[in-house]
Protein backbone atom coordinates (compact mmCIF):
# COMPACT_ATOMS: atom_id res chain seq x y z
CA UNK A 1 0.59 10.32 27.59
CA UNK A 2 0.51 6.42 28.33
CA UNK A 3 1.58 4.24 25.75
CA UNK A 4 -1.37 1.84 24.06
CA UNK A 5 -0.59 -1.98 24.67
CA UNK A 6 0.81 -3.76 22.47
CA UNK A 7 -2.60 -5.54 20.88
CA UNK A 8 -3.61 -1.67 19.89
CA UNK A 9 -0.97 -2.20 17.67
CA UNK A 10 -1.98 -5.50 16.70
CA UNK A 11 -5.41 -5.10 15.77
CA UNK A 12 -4.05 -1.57 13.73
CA UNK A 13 -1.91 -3.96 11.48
CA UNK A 14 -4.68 -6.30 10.73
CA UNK A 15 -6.62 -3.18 9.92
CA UNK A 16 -4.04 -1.69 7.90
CA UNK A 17 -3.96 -4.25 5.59
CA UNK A 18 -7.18 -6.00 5.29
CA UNK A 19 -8.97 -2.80 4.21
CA UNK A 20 -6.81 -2.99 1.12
CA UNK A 21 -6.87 -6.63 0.66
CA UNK A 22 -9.96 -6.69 -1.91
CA UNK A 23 -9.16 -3.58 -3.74
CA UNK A 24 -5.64 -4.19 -4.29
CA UNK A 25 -3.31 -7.30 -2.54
CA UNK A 26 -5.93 -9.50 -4.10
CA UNK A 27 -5.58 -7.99 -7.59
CA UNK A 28 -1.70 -7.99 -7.47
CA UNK A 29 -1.36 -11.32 -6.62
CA UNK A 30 -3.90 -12.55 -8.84
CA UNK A 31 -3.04 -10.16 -11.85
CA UNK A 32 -3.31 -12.33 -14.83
CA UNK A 33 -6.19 -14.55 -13.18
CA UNK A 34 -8.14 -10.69 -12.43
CA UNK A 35 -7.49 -10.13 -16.30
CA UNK A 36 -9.18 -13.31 -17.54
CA UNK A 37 -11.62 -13.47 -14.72
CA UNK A 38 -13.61 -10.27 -15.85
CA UNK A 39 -12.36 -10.22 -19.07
CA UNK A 40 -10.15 -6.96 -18.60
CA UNK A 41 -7.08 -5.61 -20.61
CA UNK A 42 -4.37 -3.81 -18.23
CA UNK A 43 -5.63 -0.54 -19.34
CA UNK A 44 -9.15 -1.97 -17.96
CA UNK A 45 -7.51 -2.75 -14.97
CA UNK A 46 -5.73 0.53 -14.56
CA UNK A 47 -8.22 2.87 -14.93
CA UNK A 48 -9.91 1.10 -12.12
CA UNK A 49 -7.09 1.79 -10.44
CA UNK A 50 -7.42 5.96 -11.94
CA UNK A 51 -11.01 5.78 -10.47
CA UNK A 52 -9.67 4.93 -7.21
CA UNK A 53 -7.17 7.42 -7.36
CA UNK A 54 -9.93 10.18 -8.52
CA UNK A 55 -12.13 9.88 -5.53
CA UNK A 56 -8.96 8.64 -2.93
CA UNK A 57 -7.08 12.21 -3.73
CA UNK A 58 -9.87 14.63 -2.28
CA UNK A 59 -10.92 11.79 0.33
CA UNK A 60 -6.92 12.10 1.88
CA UNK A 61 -7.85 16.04 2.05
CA UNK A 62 -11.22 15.70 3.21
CA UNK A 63 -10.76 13.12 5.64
CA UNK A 64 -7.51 14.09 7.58
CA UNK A 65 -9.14 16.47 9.70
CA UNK A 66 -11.90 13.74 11.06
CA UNK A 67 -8.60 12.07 12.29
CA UNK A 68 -7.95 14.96 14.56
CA UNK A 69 -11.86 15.22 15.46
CA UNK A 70 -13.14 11.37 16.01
CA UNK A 71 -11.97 8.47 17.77
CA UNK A 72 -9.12 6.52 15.12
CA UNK A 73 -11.13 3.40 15.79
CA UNK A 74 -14.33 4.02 15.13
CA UNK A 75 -13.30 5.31 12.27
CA UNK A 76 -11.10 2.53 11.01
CA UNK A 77 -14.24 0.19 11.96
CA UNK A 78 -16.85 1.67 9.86
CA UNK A 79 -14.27 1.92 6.70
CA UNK A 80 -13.48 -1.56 7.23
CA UNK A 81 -17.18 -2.77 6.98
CA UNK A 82 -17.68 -0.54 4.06
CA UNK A 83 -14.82 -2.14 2.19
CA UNK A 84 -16.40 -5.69 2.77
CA UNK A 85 -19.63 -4.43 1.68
CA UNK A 86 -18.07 -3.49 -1.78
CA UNK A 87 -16.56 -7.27 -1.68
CA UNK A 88 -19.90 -8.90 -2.39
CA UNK A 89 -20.20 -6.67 -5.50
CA UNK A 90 -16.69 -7.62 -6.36
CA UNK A 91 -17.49 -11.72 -6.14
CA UNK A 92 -20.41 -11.01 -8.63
CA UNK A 93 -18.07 -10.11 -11.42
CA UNK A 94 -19.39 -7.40 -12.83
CA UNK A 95 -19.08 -5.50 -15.92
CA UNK A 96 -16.38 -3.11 -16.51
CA UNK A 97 -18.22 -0.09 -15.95
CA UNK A 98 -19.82 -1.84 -12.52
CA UNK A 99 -16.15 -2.48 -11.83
CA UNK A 100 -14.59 1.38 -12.01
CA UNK A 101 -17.73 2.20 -10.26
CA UNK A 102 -16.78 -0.27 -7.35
CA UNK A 103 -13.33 0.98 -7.32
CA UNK A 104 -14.25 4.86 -6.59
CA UNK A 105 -16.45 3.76 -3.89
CA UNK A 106 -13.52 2.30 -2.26
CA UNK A 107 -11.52 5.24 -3.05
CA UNK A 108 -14.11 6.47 -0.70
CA UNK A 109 -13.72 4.01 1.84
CA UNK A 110 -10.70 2.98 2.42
CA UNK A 111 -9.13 6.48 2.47
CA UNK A 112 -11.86 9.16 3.71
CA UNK A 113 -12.48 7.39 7.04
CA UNK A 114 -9.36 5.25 7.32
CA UNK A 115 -6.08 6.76 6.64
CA UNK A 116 -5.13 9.58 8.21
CA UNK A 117 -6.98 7.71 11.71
CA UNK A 118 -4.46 4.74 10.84
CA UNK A 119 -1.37 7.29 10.48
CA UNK A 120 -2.44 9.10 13.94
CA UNK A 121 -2.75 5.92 15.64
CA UNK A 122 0.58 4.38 14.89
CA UNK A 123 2.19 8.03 15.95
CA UNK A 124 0.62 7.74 19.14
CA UNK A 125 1.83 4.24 19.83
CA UNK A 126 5.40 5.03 18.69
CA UNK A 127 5.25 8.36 21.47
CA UNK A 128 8.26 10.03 21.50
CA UNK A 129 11.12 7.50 21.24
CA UNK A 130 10.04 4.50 18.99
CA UNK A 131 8.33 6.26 15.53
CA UNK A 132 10.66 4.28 13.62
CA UNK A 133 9.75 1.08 15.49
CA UNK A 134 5.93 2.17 15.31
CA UNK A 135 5.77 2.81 11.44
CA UNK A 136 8.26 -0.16 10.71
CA UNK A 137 6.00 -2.81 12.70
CA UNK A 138 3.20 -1.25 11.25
CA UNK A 139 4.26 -1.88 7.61
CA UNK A 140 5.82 -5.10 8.33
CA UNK A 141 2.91 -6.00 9.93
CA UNK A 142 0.70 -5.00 7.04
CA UNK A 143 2.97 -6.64 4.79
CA UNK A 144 2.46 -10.25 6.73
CA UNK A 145 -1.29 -9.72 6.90
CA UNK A 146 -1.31 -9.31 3.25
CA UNK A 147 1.19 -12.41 2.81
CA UNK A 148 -1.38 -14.58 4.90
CA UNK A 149 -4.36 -13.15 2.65
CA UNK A 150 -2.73 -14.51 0.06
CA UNK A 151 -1.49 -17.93 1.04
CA UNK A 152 -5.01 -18.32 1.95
CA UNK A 153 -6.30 -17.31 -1.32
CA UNK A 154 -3.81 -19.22 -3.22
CA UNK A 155 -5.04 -22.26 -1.54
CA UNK A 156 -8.67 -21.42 -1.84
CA UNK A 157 -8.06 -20.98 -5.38
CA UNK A 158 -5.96 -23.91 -5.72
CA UNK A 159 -8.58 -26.12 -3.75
CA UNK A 160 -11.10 -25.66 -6.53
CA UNK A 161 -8.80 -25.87 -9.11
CA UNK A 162 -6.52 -28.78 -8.58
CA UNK A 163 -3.10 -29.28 -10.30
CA UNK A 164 -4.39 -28.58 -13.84
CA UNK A 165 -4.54 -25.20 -13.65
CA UNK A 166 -4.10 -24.60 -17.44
CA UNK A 167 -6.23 -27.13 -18.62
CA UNK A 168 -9.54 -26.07 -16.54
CA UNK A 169 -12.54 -23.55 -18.25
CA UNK A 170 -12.74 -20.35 -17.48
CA UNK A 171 -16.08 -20.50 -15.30
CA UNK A 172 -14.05 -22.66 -12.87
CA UNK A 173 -11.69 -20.16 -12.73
CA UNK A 174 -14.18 -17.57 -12.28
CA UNK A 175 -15.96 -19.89 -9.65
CA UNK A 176 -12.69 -20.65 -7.74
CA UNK A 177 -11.93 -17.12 -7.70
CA UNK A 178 -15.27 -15.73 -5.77
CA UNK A 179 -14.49 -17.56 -3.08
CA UNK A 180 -10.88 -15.86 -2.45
CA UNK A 181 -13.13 -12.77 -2.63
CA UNK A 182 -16.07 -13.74 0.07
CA UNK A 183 -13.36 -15.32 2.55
CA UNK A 184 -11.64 -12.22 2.28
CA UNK A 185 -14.75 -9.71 2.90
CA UNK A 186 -16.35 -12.53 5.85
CA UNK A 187 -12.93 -12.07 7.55
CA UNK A 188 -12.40 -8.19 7.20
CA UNK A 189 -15.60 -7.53 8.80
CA UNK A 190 -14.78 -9.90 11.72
CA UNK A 191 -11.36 -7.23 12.06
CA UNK A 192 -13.68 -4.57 12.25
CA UNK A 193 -15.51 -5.75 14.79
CA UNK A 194 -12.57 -6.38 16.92
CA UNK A 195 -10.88 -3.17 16.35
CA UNK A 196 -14.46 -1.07 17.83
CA UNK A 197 -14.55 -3.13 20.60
CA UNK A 198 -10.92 -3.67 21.54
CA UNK A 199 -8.37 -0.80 19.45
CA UNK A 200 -8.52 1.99 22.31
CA UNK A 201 -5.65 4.28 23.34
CA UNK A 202 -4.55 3.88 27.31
CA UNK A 203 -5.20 7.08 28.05
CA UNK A 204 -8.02 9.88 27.33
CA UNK A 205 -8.89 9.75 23.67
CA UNK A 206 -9.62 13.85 24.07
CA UNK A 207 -5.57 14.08 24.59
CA UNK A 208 -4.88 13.45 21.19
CA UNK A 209 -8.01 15.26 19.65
CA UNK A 210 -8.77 18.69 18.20
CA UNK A 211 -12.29 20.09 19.17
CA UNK A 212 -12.50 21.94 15.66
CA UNK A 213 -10.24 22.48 13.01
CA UNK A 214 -9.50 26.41 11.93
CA UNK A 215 -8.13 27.40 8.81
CA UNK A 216 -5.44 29.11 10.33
CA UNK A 217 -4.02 25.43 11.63
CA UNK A 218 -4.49 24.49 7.67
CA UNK A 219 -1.86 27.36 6.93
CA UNK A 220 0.35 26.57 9.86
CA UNK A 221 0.66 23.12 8.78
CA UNK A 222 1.29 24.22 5.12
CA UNK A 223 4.02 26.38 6.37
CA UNK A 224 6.13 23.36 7.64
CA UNK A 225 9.23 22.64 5.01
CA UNK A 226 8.94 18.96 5.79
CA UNK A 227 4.72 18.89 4.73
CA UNK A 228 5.97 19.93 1.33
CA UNK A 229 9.13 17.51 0.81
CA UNK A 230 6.97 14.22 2.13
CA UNK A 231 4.39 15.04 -0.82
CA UNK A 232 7.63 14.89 -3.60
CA UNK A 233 9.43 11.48 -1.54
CA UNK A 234 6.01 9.57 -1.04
CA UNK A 235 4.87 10.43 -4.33
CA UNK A 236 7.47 9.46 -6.26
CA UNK A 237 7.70 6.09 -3.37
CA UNK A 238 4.55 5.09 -3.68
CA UNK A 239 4.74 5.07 -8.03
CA UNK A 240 7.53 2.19 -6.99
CA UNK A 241 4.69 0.60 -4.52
CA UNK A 242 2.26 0.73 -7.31
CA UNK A 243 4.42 -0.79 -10.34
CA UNK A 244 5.12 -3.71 -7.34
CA UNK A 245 1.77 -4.99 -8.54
CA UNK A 246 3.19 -5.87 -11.95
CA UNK A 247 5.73 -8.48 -11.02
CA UNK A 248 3.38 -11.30 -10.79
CA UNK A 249 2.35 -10.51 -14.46
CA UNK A 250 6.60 -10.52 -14.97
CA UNK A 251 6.73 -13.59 -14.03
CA UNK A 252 4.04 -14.85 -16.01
CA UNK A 253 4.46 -13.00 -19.51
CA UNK A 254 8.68 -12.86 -18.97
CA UNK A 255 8.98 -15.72 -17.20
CA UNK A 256 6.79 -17.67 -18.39
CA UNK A 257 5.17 -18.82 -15.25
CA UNK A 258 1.96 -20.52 -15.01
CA UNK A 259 -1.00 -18.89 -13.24
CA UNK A 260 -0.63 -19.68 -9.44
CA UNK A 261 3.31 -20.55 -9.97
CA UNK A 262 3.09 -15.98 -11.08
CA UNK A 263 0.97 -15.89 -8.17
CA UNK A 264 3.38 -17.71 -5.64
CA UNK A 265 6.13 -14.92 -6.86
CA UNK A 266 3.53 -11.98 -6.04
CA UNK A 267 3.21 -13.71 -2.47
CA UNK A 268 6.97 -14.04 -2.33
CA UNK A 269 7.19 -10.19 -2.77
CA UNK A 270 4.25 -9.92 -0.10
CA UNK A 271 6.45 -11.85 1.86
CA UNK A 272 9.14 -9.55 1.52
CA UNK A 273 7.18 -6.26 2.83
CA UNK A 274 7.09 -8.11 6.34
CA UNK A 275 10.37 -8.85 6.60
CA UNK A 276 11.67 -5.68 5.69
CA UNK A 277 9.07 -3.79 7.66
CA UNK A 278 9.97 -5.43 10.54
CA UNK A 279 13.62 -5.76 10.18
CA UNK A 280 13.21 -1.45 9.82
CA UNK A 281 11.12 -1.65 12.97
CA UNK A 282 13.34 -3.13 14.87
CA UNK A 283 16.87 -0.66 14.06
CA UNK A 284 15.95 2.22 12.76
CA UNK A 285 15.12 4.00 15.78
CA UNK A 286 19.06 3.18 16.62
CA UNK A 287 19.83 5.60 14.17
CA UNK A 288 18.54 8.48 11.51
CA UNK A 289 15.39 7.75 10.00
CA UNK A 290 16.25 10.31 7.33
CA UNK A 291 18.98 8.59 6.47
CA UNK A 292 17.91 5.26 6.15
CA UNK A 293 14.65 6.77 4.15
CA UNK A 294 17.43 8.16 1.68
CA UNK A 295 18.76 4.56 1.23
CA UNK A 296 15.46 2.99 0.99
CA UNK A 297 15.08 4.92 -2.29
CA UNK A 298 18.36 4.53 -3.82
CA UNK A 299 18.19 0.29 -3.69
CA UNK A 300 14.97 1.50 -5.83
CA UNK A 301 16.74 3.30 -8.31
CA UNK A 302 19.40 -0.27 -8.52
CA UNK A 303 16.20 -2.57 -8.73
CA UNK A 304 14.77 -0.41 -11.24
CA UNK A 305 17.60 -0.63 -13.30
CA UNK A 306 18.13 -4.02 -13.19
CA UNK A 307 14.49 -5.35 -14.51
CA UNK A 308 15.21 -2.04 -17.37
CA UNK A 309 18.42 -3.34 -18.76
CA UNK A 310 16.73 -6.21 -19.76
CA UNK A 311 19.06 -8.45 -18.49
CA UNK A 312 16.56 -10.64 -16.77
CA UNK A 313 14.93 -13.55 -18.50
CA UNK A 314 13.49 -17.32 -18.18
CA UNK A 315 16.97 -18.25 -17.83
CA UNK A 316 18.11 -15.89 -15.22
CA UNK A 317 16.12 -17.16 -12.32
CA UNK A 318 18.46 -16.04 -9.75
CA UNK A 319 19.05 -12.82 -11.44
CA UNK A 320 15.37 -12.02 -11.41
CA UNK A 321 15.17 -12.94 -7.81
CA UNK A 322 17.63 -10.84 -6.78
CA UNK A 323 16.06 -7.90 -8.85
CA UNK A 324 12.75 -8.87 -7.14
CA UNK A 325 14.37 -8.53 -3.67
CA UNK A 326 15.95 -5.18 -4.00
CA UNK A 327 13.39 -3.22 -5.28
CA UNK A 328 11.52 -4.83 -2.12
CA UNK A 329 13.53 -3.42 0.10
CA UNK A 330 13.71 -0.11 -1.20
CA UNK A 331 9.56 0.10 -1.70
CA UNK A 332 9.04 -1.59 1.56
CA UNK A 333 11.30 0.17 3.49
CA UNK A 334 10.76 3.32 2.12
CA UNK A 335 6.96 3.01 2.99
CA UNK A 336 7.63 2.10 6.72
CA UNK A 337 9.23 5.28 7.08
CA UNK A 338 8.41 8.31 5.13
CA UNK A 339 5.58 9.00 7.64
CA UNK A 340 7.67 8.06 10.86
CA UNK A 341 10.08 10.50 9.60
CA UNK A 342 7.29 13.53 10.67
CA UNK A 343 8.60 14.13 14.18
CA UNK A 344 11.52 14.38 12.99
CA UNK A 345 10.20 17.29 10.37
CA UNK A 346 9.07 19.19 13.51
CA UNK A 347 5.15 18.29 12.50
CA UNK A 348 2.68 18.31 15.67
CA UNK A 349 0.83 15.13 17.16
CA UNK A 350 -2.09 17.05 17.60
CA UNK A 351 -2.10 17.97 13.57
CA UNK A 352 -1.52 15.01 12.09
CA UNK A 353 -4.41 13.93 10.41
CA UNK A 354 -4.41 17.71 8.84
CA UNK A 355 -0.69 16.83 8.11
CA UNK A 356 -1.62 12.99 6.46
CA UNK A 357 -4.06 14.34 4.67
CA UNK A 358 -2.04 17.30 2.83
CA UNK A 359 0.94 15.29 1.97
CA UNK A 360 -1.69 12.82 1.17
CA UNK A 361 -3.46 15.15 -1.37
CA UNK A 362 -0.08 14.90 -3.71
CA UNK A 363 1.49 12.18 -2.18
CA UNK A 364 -0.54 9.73 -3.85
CA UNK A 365 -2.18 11.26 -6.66
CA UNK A 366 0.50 7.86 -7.76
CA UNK A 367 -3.36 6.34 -7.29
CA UNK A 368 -4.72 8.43 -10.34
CA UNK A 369 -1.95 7.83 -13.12
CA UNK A 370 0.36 5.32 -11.67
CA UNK A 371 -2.17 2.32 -13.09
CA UNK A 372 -2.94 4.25 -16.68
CA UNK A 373 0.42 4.67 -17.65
CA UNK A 374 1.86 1.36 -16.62
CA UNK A 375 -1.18 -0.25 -18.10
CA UNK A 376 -0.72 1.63 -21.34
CA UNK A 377 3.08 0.45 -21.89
CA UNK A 378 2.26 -2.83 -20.92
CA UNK A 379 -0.59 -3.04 -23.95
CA UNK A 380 1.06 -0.81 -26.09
CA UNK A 381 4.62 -2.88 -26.17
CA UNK A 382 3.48 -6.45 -25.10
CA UNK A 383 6.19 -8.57 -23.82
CA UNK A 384 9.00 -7.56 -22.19
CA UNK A 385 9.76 -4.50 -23.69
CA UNK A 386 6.52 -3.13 -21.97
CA UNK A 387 8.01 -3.88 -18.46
CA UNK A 388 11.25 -2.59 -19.46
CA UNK A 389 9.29 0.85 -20.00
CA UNK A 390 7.39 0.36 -16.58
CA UNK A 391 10.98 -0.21 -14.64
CA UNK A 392 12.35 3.06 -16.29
CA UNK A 393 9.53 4.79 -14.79
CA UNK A 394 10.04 3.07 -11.15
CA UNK A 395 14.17 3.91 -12.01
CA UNK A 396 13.07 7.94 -12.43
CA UNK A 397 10.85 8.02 -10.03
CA UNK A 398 13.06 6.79 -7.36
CA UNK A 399 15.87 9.07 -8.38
CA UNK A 400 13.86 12.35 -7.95
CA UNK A 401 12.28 10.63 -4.48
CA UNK A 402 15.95 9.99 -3.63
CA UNK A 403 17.25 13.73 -4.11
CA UNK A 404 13.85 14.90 -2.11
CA UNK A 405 14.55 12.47 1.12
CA UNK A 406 18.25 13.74 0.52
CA UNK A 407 17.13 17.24 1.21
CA UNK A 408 15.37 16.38 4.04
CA UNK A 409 17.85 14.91 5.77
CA UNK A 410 20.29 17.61 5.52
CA UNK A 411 17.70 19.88 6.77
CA UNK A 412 16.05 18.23 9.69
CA UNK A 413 19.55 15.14 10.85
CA UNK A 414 21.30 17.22 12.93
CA UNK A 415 17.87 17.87 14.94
């Protein structure tokens, strides 16, 4: 099968981020100024996050199979003008309740139609030779789209706001903020509409499509060793991804960074996923995916360890830094290639979007508890002891992840 251009892959990395830009890259960046904006607690915050998670779980089941059935692009189209859609709720700052409610329908959303197309896609750009480059440019990619997103709305914000940023009210905070949140819904619509008319494979899209799906290719795919060790590593990887979202709140409550200086360090870790995405993109194909998967999660466990200790403080700057790097690498790299790592577990093209959305189905159930718990140690023991309890939980999580992508490679390297 032909090899999509390269501006397939293009328009999949806008794509890949930008659906998640309002329900997520936006709300990490922005942490403390989401918390004041609608007048949330973290434990408000994370069980938006649990809502998500609810509906997302069955929607990574439910929706892997249309991946094998329709068109990727169509389908990453129509999730990413459903997204937007839920954006114009979002800018009216609703209520709490209005809020969770927003958040499941984006569970929908940006998961039932969109991720196990977005997988497929990037497996049948990488072909047969260049996964690790596929999944690695992909993330990177991703990564820089979401850095962009929030350069732009740090200077949309910023623009409203001027240099005072402690001294203005709340409602111009609140004003400043909706328009971060309609730029960022006018210009994931406009990627939508460029991925339906432009995102198309260079070959027959019937080549990489099933005409139905049986139950009896469910239970082959749920035979394959590697389906059921890629639910333990990207569960316990994608914890670390979510308890990423708390560093701009480090920075401000630890610290003791102002508002957009926090935010600046949660676009410095944005940053960071490019770089390392890409960086993974371009070597990893040179050698063992497995193995480099395996390290990805060990620098974890170290950049866990350090922000538990409790060795970081104001007056460690460099120290936090560092700490903020490594466990960037090891999340970021880690998420580039747990999925390219699936031709090397033996898993077929054809049943991938089956495949996604299995390991999906565990994988990130991280999307139903992850925010909860964090959210609860953070109110619970305010200050940094709070974030000392969140690292332990990256630090064990990473550990287990570690042992899991450790078995795989043993079982699958030699191949």
């Amino acid at each position: 099968m032909k090899q999509p251009s390269w501006y397939y892959l293009l328009l999949l990395i806008l794509s890949g981020e930008a659906v998640f830009i309002l329900p997520f890259v936006l709300p990490r960046i922005f942490r403390p100024t989401v918390l004041e904006v609608f007048g949330l607690d973290n434990v408000d915050l994370g069980l938006c996050f649990t809502v998500y998670g609810i509906v997302a779980v069955p929607s990574y089941l439910l929706g892997g199979p249309l991946a094998d059935k329709f068109p990727p692009r169509k389908l990453i189209a129509v999730a990413l003008w459903m997204t937007a859609a839920g954006g114009l709720v979002f800018a009216s700052l609703p209520s709490v309740g209005t809020l969770q409610f927003l958040y499941g329908y984006w569970g929908f959303t940006t998961i039932f139609l969109f991720w196990a197309p977005m997988i497929k896609a990037t497996r049948v750009w990488g072909g047969d030779k260049a996964q690790g480059k596929a999944f690695g440019l992909l993330d990177g990619g991703r990564g820089l789209t979401g850095f962009l997103f929030g350069l732009l709305g740090i200077f949309v914000f910023s623009l409203f706001l001027g240099d005072a940023v402690a001294e203005t009210s709340l409602v111009k905070r609140q004003f400043a903020f909706t328009y971060v949140l309609y730029a960022s819904a006018v210009i994931i619509v406009l990627i939508g509409a460029l991925v339906w008319l432009f995102m198309k494979a260079g070959t027959d899209e019937k080549e990489i499509l099933l005409e139905k799906i049986s139950i009896s290719d469910i239970k082959a795919v749920l035979r394959l060793p590697s389906v059921w060790l890629l639910m333990v590593i990207i569960l316990c990887a994608y914890v670390g991804y979510k308890i990423t979202d708390i560093v701009s709140q480090y920075a401000n409550e630890v610290m003791l960074y102002d508002q957009v200086a926090a935010a600046r360090v949660g676009t410095f870790l944005q940053f960071l996923r490019p770089a390392t995405g890409i960086l993974v993109g371009l070597l990893v194909d040179r050698f063992k995916i497995t193995f480099w998967l395996l390290l990805s999660l060990i620098l974890c466990v170290f950049g866990g360890i350090f922000f538990a200790s409790g060795v970081i403080g104001p007056n460690t700057t460099i120290l936090f830094f560092i700490s903020v790097i490594l466990v960037a690498l090891g999340v970021y790299a880690s998420r580039a290639l747990y999925f390219g790592v699936m031709r090397e577990g033996k898993i077929p093209l054809v049943w991938t979007g089956t495949a996604v959305g299995l390991i999906s189905l565990v994988g990130y159930t991280p999307d139903i508890f992850a925010g909860t718990a964090y959210g609860y140690l953070l109110d619970t023991y305010p200050g940094e002891q709070g974030h000392q309890y969140v690292f332990w939980m990256l630090t064990a999580f990473s550990a287990v992840g570690a042992l899991a992508s450790l078995v795989y490679y043993k079982m699958y390297a030699k191949d």
